[in-house]
N, C-alpha and C. Protein backbone atom coordinates (compact mmCIF):
# COMPACT_ATOMS: atom_id res chain seq x y z
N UNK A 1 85.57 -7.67 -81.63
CA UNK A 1 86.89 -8.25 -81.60
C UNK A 1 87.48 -8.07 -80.20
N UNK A 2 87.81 -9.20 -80.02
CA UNK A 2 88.82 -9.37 -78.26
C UNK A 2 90.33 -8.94 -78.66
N UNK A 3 90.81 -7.96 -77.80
CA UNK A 3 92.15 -7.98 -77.72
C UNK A 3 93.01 -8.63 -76.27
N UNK A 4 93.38 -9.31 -76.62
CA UNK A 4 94.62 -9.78 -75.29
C UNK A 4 95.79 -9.23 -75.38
N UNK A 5 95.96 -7.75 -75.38
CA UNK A 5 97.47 -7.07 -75.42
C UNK A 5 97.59 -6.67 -73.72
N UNK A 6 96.39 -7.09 -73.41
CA UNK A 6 96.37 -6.44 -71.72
C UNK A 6 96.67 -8.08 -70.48
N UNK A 7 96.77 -9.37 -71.33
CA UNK A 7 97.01 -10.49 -70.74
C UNK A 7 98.22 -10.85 -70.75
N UNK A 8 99.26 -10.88 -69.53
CA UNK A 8 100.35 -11.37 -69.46
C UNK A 8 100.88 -12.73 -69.78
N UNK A 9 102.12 -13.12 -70.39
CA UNK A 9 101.97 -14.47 -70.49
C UNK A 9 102.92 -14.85 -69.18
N UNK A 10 102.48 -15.91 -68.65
CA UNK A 10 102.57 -16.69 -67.94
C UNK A 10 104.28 -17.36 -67.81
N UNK A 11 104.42 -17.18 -66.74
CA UNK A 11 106.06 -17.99 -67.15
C UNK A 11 106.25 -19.76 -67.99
N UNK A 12 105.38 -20.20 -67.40
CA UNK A 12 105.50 -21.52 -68.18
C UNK A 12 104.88 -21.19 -69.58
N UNK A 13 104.83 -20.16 -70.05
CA UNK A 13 104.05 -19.89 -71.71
C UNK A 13 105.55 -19.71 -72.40
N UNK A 14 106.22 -18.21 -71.55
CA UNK A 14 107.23 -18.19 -71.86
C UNK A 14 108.70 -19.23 -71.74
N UNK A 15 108.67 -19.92 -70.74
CA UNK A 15 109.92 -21.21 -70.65
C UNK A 15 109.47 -22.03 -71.98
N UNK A 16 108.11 -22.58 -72.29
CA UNK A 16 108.11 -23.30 -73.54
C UNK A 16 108.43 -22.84 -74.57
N UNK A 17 107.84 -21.93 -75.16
CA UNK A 17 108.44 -20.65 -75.93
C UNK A 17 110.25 -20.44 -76.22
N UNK A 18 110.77 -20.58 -74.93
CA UNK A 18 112.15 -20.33 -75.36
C UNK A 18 112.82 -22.07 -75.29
N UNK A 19 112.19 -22.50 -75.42
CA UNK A 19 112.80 -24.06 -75.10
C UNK A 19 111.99 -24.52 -76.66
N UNK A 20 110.85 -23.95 -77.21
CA UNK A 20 110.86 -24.35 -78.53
C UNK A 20 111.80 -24.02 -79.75
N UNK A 21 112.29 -22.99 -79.45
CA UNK A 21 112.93 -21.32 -80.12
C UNK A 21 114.03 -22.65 -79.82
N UNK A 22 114.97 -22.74 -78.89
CA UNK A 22 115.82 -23.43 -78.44
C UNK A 22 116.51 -24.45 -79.61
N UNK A 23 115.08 -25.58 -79.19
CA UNK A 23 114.81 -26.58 -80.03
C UNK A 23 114.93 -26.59 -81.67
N UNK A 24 114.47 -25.55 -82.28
CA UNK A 24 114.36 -25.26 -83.35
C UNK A 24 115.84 -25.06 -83.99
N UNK A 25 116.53 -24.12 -82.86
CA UNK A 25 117.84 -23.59 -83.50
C UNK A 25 118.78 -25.05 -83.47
N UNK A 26 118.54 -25.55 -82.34
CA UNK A 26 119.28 -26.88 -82.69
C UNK A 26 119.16 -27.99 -84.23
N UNK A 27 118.20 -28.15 -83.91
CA UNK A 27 117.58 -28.13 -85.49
C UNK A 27 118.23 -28.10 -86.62
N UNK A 28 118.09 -27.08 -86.88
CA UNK A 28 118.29 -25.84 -87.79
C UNK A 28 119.84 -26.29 -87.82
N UNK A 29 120.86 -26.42 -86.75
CA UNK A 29 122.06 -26.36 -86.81
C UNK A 29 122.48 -27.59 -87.00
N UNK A 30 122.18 -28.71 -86.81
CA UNK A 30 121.98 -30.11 -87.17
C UNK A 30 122.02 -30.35 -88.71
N UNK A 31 120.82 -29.69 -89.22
CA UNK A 31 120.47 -29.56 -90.50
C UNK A 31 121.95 -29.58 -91.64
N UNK A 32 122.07 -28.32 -90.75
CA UNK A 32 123.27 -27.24 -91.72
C UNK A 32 124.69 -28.70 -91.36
N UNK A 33 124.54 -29.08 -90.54
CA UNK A 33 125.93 -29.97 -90.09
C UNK A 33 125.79 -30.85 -91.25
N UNK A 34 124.62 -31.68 -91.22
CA UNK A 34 124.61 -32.93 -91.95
C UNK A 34 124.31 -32.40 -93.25
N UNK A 35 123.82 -30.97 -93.95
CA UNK A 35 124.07 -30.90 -95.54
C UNK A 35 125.52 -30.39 -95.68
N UNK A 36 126.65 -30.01 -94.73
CA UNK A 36 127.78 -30.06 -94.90
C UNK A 36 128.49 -31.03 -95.30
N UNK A 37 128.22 -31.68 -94.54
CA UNK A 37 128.86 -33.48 -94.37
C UNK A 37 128.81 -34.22 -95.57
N UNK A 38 127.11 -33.89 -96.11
CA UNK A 38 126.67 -34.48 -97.68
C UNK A 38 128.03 -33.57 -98.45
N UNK A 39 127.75 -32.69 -98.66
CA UNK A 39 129.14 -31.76 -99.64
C UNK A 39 130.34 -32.13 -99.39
N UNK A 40 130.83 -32.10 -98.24
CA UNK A 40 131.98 -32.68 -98.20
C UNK A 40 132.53 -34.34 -98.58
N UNK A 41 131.48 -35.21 -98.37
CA UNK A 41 131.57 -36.16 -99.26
C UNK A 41 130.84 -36.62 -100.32
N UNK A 42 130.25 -35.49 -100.97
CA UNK A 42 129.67 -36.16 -102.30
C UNK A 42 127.98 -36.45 -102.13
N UNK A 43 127.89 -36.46 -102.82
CA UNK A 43 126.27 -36.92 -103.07
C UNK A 43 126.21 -37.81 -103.65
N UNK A 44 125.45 -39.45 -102.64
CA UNK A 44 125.51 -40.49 -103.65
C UNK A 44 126.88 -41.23 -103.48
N UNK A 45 127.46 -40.58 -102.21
CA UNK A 45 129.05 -41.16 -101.63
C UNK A 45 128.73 -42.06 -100.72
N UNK A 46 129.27 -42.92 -100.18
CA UNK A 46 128.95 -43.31 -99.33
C UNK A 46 129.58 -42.38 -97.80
N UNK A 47 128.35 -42.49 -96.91
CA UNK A 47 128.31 -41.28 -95.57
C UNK A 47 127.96 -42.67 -94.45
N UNK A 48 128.29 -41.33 -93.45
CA UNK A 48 128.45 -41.97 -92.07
C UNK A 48 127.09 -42.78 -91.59
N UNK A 49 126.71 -43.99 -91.13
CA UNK A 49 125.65 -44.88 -90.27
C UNK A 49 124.69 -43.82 -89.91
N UNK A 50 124.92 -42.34 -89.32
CA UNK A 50 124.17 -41.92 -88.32
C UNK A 50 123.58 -40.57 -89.03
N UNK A 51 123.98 -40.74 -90.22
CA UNK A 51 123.00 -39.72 -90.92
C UNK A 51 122.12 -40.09 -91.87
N UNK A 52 121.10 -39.57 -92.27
CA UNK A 52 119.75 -39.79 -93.01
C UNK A 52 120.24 -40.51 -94.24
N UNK A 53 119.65 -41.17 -94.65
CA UNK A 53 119.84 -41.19 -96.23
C UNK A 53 119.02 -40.21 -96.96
N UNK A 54 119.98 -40.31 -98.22
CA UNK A 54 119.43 -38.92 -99.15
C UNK A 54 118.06 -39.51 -100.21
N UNK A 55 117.28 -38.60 -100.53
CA UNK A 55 115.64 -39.03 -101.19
C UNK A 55 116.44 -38.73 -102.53
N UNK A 56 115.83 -40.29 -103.09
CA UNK A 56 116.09 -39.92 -104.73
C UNK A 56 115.07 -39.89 -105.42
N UNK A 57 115.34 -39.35 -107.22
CA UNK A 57 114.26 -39.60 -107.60
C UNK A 57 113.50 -40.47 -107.82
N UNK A 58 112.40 -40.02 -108.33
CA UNK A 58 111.79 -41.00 -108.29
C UNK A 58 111.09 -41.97 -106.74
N UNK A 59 111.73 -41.65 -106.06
CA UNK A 59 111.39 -42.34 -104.93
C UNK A 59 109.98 -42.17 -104.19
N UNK A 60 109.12 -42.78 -103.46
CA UNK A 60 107.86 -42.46 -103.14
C UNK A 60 107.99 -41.50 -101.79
N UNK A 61 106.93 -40.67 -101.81
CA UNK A 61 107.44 -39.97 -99.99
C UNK A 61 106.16 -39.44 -100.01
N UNK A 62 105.75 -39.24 -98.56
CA UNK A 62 104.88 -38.76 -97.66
C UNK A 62 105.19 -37.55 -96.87
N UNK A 63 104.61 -36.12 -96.91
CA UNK A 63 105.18 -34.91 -96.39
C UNK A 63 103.76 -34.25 -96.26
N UNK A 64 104.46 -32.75 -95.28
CA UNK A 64 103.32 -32.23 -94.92
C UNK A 64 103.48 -30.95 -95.31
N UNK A 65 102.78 -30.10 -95.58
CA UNK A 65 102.77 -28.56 -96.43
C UNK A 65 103.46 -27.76 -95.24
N UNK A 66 104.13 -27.14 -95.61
CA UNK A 66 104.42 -26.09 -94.72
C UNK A 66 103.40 -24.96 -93.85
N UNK A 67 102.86 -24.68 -95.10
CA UNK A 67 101.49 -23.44 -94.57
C UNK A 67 100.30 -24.08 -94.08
N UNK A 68 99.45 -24.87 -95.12
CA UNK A 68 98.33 -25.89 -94.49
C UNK A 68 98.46 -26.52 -93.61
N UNK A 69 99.27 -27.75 -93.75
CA UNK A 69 99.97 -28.34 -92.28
C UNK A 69 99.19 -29.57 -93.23
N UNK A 70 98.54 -29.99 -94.16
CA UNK A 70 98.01 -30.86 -94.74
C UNK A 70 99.35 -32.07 -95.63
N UNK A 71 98.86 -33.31 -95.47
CA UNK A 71 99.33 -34.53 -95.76
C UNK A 71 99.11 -34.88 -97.12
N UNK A 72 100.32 -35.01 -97.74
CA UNK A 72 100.47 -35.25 -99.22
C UNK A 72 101.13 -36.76 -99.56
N UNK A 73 100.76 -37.53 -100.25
CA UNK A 73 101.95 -38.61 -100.36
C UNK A 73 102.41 -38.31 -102.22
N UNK A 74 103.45 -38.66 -102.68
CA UNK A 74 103.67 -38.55 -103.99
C UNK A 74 105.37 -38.70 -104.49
N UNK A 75 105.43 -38.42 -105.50
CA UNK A 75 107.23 -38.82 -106.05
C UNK A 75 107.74 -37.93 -105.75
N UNK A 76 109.56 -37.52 -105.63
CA UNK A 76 110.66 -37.05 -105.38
C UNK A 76 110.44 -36.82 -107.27
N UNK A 77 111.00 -35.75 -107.74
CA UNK A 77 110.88 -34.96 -108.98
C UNK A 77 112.01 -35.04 -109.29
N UNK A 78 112.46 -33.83 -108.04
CA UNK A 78 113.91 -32.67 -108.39
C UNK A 78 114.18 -32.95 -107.08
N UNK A 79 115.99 -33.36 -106.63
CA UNK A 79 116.37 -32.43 -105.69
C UNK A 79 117.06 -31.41 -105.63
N UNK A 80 117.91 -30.97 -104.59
CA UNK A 80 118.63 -30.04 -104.42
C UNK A 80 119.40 -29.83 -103.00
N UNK A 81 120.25 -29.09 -102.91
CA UNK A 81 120.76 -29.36 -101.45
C UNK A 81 120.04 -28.96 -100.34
N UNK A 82 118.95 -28.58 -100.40
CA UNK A 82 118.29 -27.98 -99.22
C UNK A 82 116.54 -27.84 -99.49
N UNK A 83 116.27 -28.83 -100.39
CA UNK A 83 114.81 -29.04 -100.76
C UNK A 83 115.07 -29.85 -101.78
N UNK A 84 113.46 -30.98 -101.69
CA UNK A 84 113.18 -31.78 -102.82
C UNK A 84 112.06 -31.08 -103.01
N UNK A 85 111.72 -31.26 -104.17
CA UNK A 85 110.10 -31.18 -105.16
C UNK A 85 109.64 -32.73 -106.22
């Protein structure tokens, strides 16, 4: 077994690194904006041009596993405010 605890990372390892981290939190905070926005007007309300539309049931969708990283296509079940199944 190789250990690399003795290999420095590189500044451009680390600038991507914090510019993904970055990226992510934006994200993440985006997310939280626009399932606000859904609550505050309803689910199934009519919402602003510039946000997603919401997955209903029944509806067909294409997604990727979280852990595998593998490609699924199949129906909307259940939603919820912060996950479909």
């Amino acid at each position: 077994m190789v250990c690399c605890a003795h290999v420095p990372i590189t500044n451009r390892t680390s600038e991507q690194r914090g510019a993904l981290l970055q990226e992510r939190a934006e994200l993440e905070a985006w997310r939280e904006q626009v399932r606000a926005k859904y609550e505050e007007v309803g689910y199934g309300a009519q919402i602003p041009d510039d946000l997603p539309r919401q997955l209903r049931v029944g509806q067909r969708v294409t997604a990727r596993h979280p852990v595998t990283r593998q490609i699924h296509d199949g129906d909307v079940l259940t939603t919820a405010p912060k996950y479909y199944r």
